[in-house]
PDB file of N, CA and C in Angstrom:
ATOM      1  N   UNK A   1      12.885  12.028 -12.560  1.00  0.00           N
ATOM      2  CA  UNK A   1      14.039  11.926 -11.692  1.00  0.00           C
ATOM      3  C   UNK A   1      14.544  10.493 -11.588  1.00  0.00           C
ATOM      4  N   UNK A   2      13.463   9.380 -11.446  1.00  0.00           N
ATOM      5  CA  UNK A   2      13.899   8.498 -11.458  1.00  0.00           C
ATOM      6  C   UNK A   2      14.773   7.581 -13.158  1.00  0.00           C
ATOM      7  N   UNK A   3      14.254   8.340 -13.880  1.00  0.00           N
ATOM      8  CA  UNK A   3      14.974   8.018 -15.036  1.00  0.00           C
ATOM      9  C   UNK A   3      16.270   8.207 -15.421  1.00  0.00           C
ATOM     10  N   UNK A   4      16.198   9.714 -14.585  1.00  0.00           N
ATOM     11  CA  UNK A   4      18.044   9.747 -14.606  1.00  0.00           C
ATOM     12  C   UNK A   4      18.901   9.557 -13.562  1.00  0.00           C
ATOM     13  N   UNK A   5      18.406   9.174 -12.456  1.00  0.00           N
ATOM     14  CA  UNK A   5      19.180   7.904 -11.764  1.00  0.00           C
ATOM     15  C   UNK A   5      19.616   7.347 -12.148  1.00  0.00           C
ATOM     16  N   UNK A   6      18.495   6.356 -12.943  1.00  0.00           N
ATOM     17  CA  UNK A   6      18.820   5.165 -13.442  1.00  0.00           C
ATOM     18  C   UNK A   6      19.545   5.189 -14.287  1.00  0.00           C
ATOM     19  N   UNK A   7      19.612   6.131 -15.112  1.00  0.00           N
ATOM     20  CA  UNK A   7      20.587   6.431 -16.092  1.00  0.00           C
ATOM     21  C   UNK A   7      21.950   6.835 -15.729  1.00  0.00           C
ATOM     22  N   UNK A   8      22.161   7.283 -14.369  1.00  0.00           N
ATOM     23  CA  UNK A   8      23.333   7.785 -13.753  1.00  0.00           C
ATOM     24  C   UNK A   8      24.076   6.346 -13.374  1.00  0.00           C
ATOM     25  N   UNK A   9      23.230   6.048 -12.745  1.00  0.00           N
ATOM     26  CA  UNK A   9      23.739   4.115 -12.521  1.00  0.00           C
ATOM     27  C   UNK A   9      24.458   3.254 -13.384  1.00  0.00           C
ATOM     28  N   UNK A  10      24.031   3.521 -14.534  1.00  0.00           N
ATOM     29  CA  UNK A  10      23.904   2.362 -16.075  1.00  0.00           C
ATOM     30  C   UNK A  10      25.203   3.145 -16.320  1.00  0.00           C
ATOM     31  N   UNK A  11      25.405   4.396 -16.515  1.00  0.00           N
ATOM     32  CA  UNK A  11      27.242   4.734 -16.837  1.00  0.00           C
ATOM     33  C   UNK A  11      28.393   4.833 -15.639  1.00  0.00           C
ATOM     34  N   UNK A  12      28.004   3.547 -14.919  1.00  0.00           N
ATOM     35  CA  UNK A  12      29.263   3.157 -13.844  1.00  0.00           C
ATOM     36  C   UNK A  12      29.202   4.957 -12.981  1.00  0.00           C
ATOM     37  N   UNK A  13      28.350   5.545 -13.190  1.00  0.00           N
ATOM     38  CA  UNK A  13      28.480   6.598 -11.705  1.00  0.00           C
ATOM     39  C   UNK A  13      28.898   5.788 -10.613  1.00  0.00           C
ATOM     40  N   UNK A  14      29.978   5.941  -9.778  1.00  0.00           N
ATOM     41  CA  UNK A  14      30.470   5.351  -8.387  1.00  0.00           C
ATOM     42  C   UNK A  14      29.511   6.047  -7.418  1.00  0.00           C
ATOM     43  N   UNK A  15      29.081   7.725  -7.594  1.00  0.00           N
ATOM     44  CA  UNK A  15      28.324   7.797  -6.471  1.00  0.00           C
ATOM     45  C   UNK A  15      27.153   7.489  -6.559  1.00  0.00           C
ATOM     46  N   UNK A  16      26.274   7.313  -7.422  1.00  0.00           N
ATOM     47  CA  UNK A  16      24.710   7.008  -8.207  1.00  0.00           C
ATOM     48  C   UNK A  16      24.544   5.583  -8.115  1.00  0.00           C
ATOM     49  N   UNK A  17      25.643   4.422  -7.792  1.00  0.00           N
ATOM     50  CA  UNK A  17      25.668   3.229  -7.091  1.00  0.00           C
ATOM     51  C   UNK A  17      25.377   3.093  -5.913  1.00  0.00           C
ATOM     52  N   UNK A  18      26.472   4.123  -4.994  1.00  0.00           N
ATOM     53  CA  UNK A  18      26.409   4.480  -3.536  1.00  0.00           C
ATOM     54  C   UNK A  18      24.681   4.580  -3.035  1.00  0.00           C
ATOM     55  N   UNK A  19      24.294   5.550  -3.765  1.00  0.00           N
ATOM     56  CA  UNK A  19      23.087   5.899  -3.655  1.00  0.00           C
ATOM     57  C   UNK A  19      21.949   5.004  -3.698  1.00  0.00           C
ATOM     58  N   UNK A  20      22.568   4.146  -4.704  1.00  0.00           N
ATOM     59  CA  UNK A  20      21.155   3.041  -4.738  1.00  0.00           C
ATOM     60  C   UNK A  20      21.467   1.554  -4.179  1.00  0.00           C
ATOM     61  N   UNK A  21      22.508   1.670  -3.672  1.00  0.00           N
ATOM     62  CA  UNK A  21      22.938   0.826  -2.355  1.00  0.00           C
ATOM     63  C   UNK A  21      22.151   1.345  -1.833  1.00  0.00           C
ATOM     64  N   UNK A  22      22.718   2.374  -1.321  1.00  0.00           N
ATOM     65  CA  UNK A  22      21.767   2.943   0.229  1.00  0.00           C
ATOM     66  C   UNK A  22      20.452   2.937   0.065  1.00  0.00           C
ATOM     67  N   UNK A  23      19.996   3.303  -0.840  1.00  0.00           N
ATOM     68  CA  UNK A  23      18.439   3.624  -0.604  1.00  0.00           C
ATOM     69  C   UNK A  23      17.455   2.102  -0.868  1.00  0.00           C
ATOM     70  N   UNK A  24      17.915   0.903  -1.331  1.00  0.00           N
ATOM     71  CA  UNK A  24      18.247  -0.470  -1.438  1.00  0.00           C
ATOM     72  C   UNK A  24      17.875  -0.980  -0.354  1.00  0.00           C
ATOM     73  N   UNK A  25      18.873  -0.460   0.687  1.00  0.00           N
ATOM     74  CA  UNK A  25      18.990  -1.046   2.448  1.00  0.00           C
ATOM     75  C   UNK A  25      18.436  -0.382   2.594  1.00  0.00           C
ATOM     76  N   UNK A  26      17.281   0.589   2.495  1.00  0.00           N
ATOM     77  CA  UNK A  26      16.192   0.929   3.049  1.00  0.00           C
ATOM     78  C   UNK A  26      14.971   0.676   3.340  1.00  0.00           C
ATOM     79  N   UNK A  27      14.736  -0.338   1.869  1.00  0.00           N
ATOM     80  CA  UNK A  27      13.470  -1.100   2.001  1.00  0.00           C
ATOM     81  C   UNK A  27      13.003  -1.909   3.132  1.00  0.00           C
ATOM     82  N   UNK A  28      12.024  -2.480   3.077  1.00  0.00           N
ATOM     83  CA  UNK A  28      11.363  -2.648   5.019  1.00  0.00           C
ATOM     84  C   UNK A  28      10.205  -3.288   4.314  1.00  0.00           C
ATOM     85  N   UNK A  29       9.201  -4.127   4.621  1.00  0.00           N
ATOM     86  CA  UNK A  29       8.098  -4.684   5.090  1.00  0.00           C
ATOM     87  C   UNK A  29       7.555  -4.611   6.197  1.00  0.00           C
ATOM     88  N   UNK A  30       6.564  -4.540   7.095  1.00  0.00           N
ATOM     89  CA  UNK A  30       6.229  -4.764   7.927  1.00  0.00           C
ATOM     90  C   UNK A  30       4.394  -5.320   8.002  1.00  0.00           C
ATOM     91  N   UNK A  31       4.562  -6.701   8.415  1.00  0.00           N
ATOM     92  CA  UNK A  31       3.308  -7.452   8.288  1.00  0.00           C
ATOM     93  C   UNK A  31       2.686  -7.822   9.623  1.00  0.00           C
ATOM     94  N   UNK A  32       1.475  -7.012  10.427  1.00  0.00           N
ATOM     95  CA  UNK A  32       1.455  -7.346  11.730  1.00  0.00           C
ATOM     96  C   UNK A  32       0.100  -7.559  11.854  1.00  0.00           C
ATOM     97  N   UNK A  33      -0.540  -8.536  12.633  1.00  0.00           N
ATOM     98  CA  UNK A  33      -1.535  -8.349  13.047  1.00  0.00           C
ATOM     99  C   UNK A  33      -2.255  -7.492  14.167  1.00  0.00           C
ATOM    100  N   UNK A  34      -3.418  -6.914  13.658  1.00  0.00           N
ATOM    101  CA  UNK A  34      -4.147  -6.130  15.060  1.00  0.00           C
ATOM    102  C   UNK A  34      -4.969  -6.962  15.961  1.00  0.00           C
ATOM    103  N   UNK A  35      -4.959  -5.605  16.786  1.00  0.00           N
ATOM    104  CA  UNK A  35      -5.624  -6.899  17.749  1.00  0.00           C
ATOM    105  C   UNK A  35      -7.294  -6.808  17.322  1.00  0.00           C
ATOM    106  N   UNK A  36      -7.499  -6.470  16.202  1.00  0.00           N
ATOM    107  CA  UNK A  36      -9.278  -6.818  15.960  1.00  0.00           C
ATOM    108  C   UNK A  36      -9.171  -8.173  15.187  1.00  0.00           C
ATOM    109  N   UNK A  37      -7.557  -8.444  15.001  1.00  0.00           N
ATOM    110  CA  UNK A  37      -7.687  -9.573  13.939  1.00  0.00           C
ATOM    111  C   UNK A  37      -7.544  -9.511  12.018  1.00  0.00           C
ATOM    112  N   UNK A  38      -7.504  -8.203  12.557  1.00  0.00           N
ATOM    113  CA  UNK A  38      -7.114  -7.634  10.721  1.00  0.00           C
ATOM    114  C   UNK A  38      -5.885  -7.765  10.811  1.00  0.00           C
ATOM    115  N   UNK A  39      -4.818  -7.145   9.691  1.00  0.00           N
ATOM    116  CA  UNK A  39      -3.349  -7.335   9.105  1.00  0.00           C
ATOM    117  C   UNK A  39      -3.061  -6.089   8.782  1.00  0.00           C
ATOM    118  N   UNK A  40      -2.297  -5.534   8.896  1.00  0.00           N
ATOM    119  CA  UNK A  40      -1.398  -4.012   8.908  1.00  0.00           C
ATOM    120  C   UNK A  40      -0.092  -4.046   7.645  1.00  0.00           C
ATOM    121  N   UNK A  41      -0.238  -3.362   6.787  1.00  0.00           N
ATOM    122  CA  UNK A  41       0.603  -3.948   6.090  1.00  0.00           C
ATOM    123  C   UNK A  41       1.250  -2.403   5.917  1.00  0.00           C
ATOM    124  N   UNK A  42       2.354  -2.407   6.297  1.00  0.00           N
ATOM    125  CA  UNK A  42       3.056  -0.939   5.913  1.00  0.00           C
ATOM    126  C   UNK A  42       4.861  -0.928   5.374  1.00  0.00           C
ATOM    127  N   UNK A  43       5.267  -0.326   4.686  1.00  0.00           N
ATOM    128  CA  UNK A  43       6.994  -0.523   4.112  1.00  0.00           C
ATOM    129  C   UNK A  43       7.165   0.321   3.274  1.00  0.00           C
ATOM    130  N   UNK A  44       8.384   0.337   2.777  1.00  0.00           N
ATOM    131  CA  UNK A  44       8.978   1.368   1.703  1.00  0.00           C
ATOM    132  C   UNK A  44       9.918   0.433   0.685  1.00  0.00           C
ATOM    133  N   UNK A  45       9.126   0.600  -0.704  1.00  0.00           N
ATOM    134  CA  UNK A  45      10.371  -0.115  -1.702  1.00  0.00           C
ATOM    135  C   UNK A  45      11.037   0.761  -2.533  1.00  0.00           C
ATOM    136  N   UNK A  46      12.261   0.398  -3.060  1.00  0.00           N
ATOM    137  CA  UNK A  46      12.858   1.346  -4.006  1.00  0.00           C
ATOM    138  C   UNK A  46      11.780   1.613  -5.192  1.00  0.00           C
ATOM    139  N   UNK A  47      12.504   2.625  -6.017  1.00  0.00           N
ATOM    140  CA  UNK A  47      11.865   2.772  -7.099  1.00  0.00           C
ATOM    141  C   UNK A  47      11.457   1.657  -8.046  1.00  0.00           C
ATOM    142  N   UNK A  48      12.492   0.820  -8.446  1.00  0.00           N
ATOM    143  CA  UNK A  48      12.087  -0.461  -9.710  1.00  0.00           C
ATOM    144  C   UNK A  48      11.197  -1.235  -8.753  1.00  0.00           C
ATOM    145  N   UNK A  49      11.403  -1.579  -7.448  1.00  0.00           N
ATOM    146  CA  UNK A  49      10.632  -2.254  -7.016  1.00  0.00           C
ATOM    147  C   UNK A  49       8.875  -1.968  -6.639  1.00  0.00           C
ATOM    148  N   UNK A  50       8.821  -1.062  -6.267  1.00  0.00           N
ATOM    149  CA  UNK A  50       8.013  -0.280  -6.131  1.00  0.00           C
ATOM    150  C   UNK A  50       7.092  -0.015  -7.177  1.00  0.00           C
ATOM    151  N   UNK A  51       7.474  -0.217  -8.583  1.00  0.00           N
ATOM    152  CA  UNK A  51       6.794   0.144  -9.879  1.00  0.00           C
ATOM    153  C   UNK A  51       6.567  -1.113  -9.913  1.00  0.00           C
ATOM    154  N   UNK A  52       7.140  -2.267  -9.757  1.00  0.00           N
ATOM    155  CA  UNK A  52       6.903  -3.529  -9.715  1.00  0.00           C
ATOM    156  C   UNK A  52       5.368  -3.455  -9.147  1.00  0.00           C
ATOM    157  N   UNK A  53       5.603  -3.370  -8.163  1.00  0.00           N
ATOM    158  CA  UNK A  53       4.071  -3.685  -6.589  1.00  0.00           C
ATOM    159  C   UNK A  53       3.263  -2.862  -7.527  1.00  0.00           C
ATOM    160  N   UNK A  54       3.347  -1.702  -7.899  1.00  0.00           N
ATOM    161  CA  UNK A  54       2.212  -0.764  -7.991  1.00  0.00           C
ATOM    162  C   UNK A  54       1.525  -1.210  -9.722  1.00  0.00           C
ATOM    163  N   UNK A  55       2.355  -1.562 -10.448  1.00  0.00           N
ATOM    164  CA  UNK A  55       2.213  -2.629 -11.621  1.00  0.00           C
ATOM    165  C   UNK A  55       0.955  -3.538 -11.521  1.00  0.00           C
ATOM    166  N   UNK A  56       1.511  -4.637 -10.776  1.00  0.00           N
ATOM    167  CA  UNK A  56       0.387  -5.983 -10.544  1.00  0.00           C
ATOM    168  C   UNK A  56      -0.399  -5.476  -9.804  1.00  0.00           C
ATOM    169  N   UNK A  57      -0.731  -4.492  -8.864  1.00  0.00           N
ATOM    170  CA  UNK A  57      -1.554  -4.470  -8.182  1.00  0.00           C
ATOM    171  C   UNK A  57      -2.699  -3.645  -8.792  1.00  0.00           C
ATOM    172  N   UNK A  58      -2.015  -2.300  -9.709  1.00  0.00           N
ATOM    173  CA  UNK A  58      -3.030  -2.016 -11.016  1.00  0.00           C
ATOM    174  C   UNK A  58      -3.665  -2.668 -12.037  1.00  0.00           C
ATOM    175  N   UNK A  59      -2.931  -3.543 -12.242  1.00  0.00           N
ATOM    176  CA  UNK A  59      -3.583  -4.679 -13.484  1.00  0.00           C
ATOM    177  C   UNK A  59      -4.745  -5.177 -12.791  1.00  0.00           C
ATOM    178  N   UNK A  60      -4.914  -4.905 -11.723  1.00  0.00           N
ATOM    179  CA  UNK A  60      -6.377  -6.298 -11.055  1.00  0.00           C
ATOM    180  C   UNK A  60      -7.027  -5.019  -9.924  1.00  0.00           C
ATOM    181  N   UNK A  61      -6.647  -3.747  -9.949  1.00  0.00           N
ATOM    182  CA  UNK A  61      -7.540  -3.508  -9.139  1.00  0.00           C
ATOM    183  C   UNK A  61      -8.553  -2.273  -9.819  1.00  0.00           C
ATOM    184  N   UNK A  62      -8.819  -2.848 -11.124  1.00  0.00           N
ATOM    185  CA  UNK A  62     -10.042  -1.387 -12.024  1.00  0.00           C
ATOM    186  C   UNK A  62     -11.023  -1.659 -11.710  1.00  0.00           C
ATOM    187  N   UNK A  63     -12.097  -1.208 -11.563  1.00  0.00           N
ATOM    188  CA  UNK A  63     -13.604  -1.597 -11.400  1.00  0.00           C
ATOM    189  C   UNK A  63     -13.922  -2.629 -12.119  1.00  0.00           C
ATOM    190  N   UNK A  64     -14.518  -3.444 -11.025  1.00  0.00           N
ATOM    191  CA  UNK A  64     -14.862  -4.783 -11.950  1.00  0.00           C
ATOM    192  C   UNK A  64     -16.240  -4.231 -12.599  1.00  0.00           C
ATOM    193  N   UNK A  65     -16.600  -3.298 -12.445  1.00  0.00           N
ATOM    194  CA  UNK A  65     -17.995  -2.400 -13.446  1.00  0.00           C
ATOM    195  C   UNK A  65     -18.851  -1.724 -13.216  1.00  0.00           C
ATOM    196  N   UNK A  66     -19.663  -1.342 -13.534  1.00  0.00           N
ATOM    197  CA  UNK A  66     -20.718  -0.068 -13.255  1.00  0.00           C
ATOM    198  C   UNK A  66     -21.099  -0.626 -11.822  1.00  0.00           C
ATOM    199  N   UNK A  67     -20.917  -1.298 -11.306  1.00  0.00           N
ATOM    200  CA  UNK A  67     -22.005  -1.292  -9.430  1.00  0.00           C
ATOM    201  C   UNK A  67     -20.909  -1.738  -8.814  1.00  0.00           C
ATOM    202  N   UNK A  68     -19.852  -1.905  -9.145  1.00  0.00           N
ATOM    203  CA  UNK A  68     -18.742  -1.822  -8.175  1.00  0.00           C
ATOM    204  C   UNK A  68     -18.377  -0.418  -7.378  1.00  0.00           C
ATOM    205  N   UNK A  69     -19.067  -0.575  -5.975  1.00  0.00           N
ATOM    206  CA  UNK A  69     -18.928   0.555  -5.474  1.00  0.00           C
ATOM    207  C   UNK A  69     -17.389   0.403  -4.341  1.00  0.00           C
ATOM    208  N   UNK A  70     -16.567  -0.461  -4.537  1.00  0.00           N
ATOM    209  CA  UNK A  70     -15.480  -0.301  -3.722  1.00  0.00           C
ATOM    210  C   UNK A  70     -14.829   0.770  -3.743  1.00  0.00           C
ATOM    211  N   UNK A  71     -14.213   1.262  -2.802  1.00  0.00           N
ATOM    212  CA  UNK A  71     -13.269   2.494  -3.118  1.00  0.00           C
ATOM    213  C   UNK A  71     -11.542   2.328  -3.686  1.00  0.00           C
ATOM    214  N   UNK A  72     -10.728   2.918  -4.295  1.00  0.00           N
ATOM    215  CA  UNK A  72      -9.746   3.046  -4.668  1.00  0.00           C
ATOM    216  C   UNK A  72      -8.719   2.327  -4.046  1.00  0.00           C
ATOM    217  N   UNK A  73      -8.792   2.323  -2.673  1.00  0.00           N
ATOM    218  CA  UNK A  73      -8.116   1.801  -1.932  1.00  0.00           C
ATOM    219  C   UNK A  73      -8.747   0.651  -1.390  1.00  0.00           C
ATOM    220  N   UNK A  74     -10.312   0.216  -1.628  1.00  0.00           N
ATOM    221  CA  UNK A  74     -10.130  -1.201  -1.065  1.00  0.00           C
ATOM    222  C   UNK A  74      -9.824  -1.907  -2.331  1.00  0.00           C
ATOM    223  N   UNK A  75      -9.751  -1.406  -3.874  1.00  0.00           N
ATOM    224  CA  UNK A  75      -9.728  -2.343  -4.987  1.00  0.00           C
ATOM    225  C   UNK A  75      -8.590  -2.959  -4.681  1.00  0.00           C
ATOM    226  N   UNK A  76      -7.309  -1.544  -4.714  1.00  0.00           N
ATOM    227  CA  UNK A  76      -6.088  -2.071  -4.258  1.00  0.00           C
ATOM    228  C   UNK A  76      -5.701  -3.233  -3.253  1.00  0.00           C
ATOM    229  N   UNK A  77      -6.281  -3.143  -2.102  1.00  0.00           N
ATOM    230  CA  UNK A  77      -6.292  -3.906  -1.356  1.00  0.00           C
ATOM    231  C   UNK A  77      -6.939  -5.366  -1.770  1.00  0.00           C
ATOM    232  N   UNK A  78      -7.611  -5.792  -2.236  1.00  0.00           N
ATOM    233  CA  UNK A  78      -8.102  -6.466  -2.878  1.00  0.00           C
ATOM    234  C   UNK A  78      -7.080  -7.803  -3.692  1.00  0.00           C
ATOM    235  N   UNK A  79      -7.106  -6.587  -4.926  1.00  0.00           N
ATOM    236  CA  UNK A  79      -5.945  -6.798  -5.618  1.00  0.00           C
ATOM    237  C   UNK A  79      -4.306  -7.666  -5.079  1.00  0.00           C
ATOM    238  N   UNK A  80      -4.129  -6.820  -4.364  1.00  0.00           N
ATOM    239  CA  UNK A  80      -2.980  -7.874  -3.563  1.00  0.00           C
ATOM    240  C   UNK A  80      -2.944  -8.790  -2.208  1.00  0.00           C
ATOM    241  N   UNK A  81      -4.596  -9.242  -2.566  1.00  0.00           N
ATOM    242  CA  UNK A  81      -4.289 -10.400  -2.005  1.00  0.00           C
ATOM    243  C   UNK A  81      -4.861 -11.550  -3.128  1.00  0.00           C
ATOM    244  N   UNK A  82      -5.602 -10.848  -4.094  1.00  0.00           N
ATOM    245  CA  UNK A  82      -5.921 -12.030  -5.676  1.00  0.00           C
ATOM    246  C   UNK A  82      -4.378 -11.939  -5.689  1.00  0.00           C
ATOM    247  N   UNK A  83      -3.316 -11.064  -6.058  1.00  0.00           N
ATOM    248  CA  UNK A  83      -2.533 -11.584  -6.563  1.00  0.00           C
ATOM    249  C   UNK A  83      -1.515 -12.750  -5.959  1.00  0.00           C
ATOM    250  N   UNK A  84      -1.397 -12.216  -3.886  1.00  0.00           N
ATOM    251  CA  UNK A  84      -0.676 -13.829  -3.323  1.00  0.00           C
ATOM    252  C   UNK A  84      -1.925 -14.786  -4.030  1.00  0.00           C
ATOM    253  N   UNK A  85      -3.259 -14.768  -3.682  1.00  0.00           N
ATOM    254  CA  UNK A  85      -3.906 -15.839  -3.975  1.00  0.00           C
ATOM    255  C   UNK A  85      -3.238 -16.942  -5.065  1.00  0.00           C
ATOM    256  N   UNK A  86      -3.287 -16.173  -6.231  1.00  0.00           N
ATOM    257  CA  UNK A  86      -2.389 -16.242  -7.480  1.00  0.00           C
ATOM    258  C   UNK A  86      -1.609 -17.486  -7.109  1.00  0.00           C
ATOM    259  N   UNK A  87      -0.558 -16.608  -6.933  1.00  0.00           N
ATOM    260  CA  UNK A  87       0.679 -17.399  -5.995  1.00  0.00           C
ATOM    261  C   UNK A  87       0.801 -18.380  -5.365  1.00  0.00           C
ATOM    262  N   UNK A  88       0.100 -18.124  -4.385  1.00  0.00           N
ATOM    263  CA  UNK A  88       0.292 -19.548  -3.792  1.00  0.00           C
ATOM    264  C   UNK A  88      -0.748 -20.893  -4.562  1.00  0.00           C
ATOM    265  N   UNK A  89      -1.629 -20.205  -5.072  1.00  0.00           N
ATOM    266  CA  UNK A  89      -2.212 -21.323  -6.333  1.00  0.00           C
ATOM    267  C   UNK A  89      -1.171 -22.332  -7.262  1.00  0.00           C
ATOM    268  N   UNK A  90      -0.402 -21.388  -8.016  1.00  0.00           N
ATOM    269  CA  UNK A  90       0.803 -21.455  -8.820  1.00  0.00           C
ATOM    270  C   UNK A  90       1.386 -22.835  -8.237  1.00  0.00           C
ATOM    271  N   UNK A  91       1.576 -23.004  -7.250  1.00  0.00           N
ATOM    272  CA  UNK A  91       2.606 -24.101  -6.162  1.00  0.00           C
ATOM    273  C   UNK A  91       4.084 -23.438  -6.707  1.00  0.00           C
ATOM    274  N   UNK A  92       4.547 -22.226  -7.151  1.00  0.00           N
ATOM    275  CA  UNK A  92       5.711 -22.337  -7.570  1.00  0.00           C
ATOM    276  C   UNK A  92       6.611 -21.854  -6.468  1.00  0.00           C
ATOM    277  N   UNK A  93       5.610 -21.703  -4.975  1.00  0.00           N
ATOM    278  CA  UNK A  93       6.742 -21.172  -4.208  1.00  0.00           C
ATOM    279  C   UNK A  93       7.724 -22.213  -3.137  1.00  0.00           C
ATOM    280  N   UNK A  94       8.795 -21.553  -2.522  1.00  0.00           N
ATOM    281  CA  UNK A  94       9.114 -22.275  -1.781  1.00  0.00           C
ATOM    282  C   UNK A  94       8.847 -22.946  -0.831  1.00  0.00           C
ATOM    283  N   UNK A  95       8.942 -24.026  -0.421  1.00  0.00           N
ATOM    284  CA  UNK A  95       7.960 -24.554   0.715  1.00  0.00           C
ATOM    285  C   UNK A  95       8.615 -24.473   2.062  1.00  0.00           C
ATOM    286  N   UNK A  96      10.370 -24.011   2.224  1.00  0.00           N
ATOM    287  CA  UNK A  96      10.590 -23.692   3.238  1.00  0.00           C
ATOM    288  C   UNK A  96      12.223 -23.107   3.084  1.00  0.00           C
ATOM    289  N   UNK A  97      12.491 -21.761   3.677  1.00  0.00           N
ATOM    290  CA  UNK A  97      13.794 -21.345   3.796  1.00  0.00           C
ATOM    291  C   UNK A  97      14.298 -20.715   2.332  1.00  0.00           C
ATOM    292  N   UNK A  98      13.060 -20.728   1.600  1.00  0.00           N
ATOM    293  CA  UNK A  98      13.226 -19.604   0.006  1.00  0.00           C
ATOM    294  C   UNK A  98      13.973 -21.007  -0.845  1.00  0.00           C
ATOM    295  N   UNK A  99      13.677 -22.461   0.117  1.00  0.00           N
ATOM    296  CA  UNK A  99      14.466 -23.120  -1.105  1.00  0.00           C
ATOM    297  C   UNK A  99      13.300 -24.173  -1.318  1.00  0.00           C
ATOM    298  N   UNK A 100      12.630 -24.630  -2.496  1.00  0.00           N
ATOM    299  CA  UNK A 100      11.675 -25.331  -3.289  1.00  0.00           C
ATOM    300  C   UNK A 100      11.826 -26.907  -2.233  1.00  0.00           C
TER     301      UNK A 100
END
């Protein structure tokens, strides 16, 4: 389905634009702390974006090997925070207001 969206998009569809406007302005983050002191991380991304996140966060979260007993969801979890780690290693981000 998502292929022929995208494909609906790519031949100037006016309403298949509409659509991915809208569903665009839907995306959300939400980054909160609890009160035990952990981080809550919950949102909705579009599709390209979304394959994006779920992308890098697969590349780094397979069993690191036979006695890795983490579960599926803490690899993931894991995973995206090696990958800010990454990141903010890099120095390539902005240091204030998204401007270098």
């Amino acid at each position: 389905r998502a292929a022929l969206r995208g494909m609906g998009a790519a031949v100037d569809n006016k309403r298949a634009k509409k659509r991915a406007e809208k569903r665009d302005q839907g995306r959300w983050l939400d980054v909160a702390a609890t009160f035990e002191g952990a981080v809550s991380i919950d949102g909705v991304l579009g599709p390209e974006d979304g394959a994006i996140v779920q992308t890098a966060i697969d590349a780094l979260a397979t069993p690191s090997g036979p006695d890795d007993t983490r579960s599926a969801a803490q690899r993931r979890a894991d995973a995206l925070v090696e990958l800010c780690r990454r990141q903010l290693n890099s120095a390539s981000l902005p240091t204030h207001g998204g401007e270098p």
